[in-house]
C-alpha atoms as a PDB file:
ATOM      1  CA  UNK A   1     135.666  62.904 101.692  1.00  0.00           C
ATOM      2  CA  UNK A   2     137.104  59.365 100.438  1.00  0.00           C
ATOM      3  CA  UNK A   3     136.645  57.495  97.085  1.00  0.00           C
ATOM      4  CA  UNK A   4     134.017  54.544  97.848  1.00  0.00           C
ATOM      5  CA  UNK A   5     134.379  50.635  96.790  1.00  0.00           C
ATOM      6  CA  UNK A   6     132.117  50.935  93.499  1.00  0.00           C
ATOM      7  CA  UNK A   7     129.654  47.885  93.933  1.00  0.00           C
ATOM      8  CA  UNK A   8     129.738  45.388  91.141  1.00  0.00           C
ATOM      9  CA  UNK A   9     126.159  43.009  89.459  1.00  0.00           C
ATOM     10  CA  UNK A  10     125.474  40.516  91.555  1.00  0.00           C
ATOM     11  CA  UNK A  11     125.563  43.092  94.640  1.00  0.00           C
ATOM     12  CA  UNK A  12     121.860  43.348  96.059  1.00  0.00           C
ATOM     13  CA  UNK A  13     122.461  46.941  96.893  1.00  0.00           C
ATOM     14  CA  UNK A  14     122.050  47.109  92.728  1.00  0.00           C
ATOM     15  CA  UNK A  15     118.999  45.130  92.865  1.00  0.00           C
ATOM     16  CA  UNK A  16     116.941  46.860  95.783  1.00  0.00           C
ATOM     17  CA  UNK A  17     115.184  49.696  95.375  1.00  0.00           C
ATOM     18  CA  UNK A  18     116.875  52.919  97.422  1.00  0.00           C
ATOM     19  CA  UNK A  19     114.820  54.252 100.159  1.00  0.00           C
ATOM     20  CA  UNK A  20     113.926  58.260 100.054  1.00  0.00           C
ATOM     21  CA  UNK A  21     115.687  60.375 102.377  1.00  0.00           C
ATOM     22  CA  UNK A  22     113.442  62.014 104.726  1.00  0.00           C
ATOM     23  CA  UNK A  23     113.513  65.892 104.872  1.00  0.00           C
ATOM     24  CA  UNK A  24     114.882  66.371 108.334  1.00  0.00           C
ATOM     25  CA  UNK A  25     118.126  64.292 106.617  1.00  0.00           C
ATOM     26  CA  UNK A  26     119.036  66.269 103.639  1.00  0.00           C
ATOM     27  CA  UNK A  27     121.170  69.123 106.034  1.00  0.00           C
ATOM     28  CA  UNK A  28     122.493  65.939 107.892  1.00  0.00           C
ATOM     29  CA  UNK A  29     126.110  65.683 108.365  1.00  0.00           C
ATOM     30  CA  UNK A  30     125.837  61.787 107.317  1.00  0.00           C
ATOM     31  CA  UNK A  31     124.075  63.246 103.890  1.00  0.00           C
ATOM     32  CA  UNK A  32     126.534  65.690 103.084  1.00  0.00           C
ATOM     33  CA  UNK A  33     129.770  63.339 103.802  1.00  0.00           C
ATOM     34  CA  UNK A  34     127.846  60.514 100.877  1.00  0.00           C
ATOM     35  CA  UNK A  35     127.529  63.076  98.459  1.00  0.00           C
ATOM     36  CA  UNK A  36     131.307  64.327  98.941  1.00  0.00           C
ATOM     37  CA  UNK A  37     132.186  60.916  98.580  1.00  0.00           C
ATOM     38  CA  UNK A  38     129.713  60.017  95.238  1.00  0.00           C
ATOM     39  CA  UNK A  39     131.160  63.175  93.941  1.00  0.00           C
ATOM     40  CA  UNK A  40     134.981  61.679  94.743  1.00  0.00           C
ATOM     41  CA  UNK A  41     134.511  58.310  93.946  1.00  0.00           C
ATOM     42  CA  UNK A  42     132.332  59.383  90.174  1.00  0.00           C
ATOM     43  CA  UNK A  43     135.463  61.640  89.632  1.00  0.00           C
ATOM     44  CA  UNK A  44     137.926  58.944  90.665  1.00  0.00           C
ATOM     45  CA  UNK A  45     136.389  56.278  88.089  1.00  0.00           C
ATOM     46  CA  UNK A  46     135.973  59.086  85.384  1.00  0.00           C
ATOM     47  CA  UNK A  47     132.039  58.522  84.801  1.00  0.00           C
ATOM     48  CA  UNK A  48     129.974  60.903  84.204  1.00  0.00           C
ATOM     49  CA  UNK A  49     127.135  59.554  87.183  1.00  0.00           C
ATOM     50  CA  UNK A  50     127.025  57.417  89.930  1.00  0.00           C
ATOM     51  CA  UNK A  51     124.554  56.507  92.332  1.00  0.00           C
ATOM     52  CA  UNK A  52     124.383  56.073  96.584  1.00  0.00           C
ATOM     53  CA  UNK A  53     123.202  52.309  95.251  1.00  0.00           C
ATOM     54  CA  UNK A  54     126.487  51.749  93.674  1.00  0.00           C
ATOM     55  CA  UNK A  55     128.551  52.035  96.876  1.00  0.00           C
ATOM     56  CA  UNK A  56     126.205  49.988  98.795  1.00  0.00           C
ATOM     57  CA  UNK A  57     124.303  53.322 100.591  1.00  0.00           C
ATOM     58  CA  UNK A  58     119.987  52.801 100.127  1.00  0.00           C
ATOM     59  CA  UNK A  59     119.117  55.982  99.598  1.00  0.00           C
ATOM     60  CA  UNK A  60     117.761  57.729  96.802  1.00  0.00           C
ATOM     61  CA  UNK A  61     120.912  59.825  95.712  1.00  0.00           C
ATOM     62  CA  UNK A  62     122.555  60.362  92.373  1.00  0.00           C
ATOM     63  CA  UNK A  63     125.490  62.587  91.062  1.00  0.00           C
ATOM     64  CA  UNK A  64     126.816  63.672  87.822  1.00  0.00           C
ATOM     65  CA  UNK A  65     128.869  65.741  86.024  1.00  0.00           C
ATOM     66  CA  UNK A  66     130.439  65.350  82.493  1.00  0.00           C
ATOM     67  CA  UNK A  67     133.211  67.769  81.550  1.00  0.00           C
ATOM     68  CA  UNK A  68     134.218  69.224  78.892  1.00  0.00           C
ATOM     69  CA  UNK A  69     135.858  66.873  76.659  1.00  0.00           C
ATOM     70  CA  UNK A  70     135.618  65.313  72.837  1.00  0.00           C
ATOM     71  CA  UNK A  71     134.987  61.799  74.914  1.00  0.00           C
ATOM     72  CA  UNK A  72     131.644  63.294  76.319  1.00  0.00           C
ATOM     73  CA  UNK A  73     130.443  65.275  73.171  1.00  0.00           C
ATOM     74  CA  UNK A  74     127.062  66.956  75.023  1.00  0.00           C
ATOM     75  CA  UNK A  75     128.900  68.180  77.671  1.00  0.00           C
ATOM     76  CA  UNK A  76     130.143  70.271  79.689  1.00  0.00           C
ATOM     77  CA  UNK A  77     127.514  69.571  82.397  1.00  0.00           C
ATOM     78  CA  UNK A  78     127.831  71.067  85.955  1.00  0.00           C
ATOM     79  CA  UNK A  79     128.202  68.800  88.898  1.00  0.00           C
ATOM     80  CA  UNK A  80     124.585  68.233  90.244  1.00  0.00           C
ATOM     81  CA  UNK A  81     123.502  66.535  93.031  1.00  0.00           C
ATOM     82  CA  UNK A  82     120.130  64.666  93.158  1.00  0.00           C
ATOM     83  CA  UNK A  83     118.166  63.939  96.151  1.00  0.00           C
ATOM     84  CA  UNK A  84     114.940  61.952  95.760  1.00  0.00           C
ATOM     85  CA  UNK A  85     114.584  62.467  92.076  1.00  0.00           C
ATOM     86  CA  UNK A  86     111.274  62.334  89.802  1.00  0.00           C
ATOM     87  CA  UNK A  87     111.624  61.921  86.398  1.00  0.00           C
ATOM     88  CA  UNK A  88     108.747  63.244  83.611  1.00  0.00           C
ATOM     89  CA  UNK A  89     109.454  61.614  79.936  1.00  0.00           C
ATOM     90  CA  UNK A  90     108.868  64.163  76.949  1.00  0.00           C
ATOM     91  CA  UNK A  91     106.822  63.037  74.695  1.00  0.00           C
ATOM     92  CA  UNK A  92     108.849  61.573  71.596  1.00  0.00           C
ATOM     93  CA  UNK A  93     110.229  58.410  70.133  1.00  0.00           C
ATOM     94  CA  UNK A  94     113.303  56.742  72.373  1.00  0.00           C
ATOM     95  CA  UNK A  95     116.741  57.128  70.602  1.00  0.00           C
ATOM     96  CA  UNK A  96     119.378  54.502  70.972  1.00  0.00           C
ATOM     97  CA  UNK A  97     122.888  54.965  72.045  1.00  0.00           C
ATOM     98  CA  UNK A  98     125.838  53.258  73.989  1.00  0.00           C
ATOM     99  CA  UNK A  99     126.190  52.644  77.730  1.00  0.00           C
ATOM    100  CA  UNK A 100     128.602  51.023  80.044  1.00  0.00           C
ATOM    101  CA  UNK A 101     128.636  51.459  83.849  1.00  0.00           C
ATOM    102  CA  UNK A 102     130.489  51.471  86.566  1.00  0.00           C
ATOM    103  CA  UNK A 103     129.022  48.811  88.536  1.00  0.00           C
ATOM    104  CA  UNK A 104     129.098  46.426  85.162  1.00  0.00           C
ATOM    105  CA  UNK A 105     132.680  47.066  83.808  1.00  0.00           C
ATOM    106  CA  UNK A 106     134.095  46.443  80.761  1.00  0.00           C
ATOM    107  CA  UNK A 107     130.485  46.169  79.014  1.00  0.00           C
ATOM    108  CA  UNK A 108     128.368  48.198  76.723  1.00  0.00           C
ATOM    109  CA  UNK A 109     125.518  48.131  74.631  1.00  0.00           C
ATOM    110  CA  UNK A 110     123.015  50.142  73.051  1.00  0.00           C
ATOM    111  CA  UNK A 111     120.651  51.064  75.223  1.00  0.00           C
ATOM    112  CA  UNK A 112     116.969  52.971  74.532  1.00  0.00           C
ATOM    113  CA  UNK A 113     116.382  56.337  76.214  1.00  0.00           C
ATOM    114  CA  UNK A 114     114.424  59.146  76.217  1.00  0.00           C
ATOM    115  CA  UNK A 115     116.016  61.785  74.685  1.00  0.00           C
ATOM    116  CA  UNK A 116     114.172  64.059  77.232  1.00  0.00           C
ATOM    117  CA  UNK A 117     113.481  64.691  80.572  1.00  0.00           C
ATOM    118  CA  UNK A 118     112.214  66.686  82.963  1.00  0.00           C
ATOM    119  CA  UNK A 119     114.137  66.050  86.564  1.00  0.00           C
ATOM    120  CA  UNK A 120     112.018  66.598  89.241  1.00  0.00           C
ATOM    121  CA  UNK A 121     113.733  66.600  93.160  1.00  0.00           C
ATOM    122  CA  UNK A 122     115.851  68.243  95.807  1.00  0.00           C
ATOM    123  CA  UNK A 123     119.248  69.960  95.335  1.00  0.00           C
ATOM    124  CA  UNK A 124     122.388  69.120  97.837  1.00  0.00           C
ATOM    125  CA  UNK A 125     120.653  71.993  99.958  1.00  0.00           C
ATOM    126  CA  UNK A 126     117.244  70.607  99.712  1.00  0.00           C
ATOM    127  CA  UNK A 127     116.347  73.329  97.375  1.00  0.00           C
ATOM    128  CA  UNK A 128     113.787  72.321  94.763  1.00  0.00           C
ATOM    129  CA  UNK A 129     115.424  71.203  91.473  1.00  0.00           C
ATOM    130  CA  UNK A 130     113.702  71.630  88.446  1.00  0.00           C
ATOM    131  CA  UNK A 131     115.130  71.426  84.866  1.00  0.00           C
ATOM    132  CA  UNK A 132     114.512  69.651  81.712  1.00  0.00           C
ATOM    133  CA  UNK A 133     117.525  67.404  80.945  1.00  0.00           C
ATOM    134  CA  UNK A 134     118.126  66.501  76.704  1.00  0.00           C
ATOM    135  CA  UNK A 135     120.346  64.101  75.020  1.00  0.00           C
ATOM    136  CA  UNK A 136     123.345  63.223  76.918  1.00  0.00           C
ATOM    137  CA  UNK A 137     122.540  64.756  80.375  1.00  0.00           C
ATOM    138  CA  UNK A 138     118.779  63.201  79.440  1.00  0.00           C
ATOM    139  CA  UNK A 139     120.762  59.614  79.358  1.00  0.00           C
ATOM    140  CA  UNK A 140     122.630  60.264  82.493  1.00  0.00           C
ATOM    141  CA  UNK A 141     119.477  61.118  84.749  1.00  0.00           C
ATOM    142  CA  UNK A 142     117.516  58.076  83.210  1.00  0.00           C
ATOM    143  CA  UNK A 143     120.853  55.697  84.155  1.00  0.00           C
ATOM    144  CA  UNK A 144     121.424  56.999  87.304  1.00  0.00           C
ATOM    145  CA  UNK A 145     117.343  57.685  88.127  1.00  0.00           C
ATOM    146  CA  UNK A 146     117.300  53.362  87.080  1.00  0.00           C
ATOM    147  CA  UNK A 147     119.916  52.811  89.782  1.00  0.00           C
ATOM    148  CA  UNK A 148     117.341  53.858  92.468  1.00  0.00           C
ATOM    149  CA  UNK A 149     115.150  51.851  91.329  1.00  0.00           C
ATOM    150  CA  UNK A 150     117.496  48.460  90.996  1.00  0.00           C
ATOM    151  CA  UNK A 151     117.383  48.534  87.499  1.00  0.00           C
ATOM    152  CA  UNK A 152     120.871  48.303  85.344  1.00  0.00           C
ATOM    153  CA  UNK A 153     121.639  48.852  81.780  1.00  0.00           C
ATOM    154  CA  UNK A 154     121.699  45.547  80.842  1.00  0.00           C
ATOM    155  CA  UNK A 155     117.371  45.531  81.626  1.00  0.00           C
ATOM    156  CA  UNK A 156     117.051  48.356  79.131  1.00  0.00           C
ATOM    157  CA  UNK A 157     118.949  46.593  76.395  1.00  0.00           C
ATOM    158  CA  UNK A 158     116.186  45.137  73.952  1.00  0.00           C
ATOM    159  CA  UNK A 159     118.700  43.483  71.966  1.00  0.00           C
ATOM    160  CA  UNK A 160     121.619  41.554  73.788  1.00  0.00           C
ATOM    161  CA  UNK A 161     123.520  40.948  70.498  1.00  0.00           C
ATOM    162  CA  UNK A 162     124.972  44.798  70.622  1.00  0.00           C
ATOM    163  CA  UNK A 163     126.185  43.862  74.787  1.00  0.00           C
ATOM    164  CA  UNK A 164     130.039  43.819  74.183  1.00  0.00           C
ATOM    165  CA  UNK A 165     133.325  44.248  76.100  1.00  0.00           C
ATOM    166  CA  UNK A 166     134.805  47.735  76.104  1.00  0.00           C
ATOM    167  CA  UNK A 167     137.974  47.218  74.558  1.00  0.00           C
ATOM    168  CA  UNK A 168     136.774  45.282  71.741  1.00  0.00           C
ATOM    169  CA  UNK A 169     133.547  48.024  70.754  1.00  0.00           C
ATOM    170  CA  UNK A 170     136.649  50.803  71.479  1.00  0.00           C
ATOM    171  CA  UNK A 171     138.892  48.728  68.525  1.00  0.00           C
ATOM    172  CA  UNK A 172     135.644  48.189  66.562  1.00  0.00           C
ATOM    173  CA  UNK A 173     134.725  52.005  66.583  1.00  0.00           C
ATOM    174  CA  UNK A 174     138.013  53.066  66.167  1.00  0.00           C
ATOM    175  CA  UNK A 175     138.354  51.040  62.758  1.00  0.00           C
ATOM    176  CA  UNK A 176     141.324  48.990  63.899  1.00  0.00           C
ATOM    177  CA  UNK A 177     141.132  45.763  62.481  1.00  0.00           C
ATOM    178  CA  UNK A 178     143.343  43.128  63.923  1.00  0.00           C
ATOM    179  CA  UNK A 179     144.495  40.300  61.450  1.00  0.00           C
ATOM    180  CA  UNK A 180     144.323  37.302  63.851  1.00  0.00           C
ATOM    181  CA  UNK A 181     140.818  38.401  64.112  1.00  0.00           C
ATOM    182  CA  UNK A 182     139.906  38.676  60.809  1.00  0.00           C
ATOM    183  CA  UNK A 183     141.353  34.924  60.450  1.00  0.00           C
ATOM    184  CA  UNK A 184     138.699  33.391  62.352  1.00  0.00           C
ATOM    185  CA  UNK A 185     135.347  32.601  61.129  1.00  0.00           C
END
């Protein structure tokens, strides 16, 4: 298991769609060794996803696990591995909310998701997965589910005028307010 070079925008790998993985790969020794190391490198960066994509692999393989934690209100949610994923929207209106990502640091902006899903694909294993995924898990899948398909956060965003640097939405949320800022108009 090692902790992967986390691909940044501009890196085709984010741009081209992942390939599925065939069913005679899913026991594969070459299979099992990426997802120990999306596992190690998600946990290394402290997200809560990350996708075979974001370290440069093609194939259609996503991770995540948030813990529990007041920074992840929604969670806990167990590790899961994704193999060839499907996702189903539930019917509904799309709700708005913050995302950043690995593979774009330092940014965020609200982004619209569906607030449910149903997840469709293999486990680790290749045993069917099946489960309906809501609110912050919900986000997650649709992020990571995008990755496959070389889509990033920043294509979502239907207003760019909420796209802003981490530590400055982190100091705006928090209510700090910094006087040299306030000074310029």
């Amino acid at each position: 298991m090692a902790v992967l070079d986390i691909v940044r925008l501009g890196h085709p790998a984010l741009r081209t769609p992942a390939q599925e993985v065939a069913p005679e790969e899913i026991g594969s020794e070459t299979l099992q060794r990426l997802i120990d190391d999306l596992v190690d490198t998600m946990r290394a960066a402290r997200s809560v996803g990350l996708s075979a994509p974001q370290v440069g692999a093609g194939s259609q393989v996503f991770v995540y696990e948030v813990p529990e934690s007041p920074e992840f209100p929604g969670g806990p949610v167990p590790l899961t591995v994704v193999v060839n994923p499907m996702l189903h929207v539930q019917p509904g209106r799309q709700v708005y909310d913050w995302e950043g990502c690995t593979s774009v640091p330092d940014l965020r902006g609200l982004v619209p998701r569906h607030p449910e899903v149903r997840l469709l694909g293999l486990g680790r294993d290749g045993e069917p997965l099946d489960r309906q995924a809501v609110g912050l898990e919900a986000r997650i899948v649709q992020h990571e589910h995008d990755h496959l398909n070389g889509v990033v956060f920043l294509d979502r965003m239907r207003d760019l005028r909420s796209l802003a640097f981490s530590a400055e939405w982190e100091s705006y949320l928090s209510g700090e307010e910094h006087s040299e800022h306030a000074a310029v108009v």
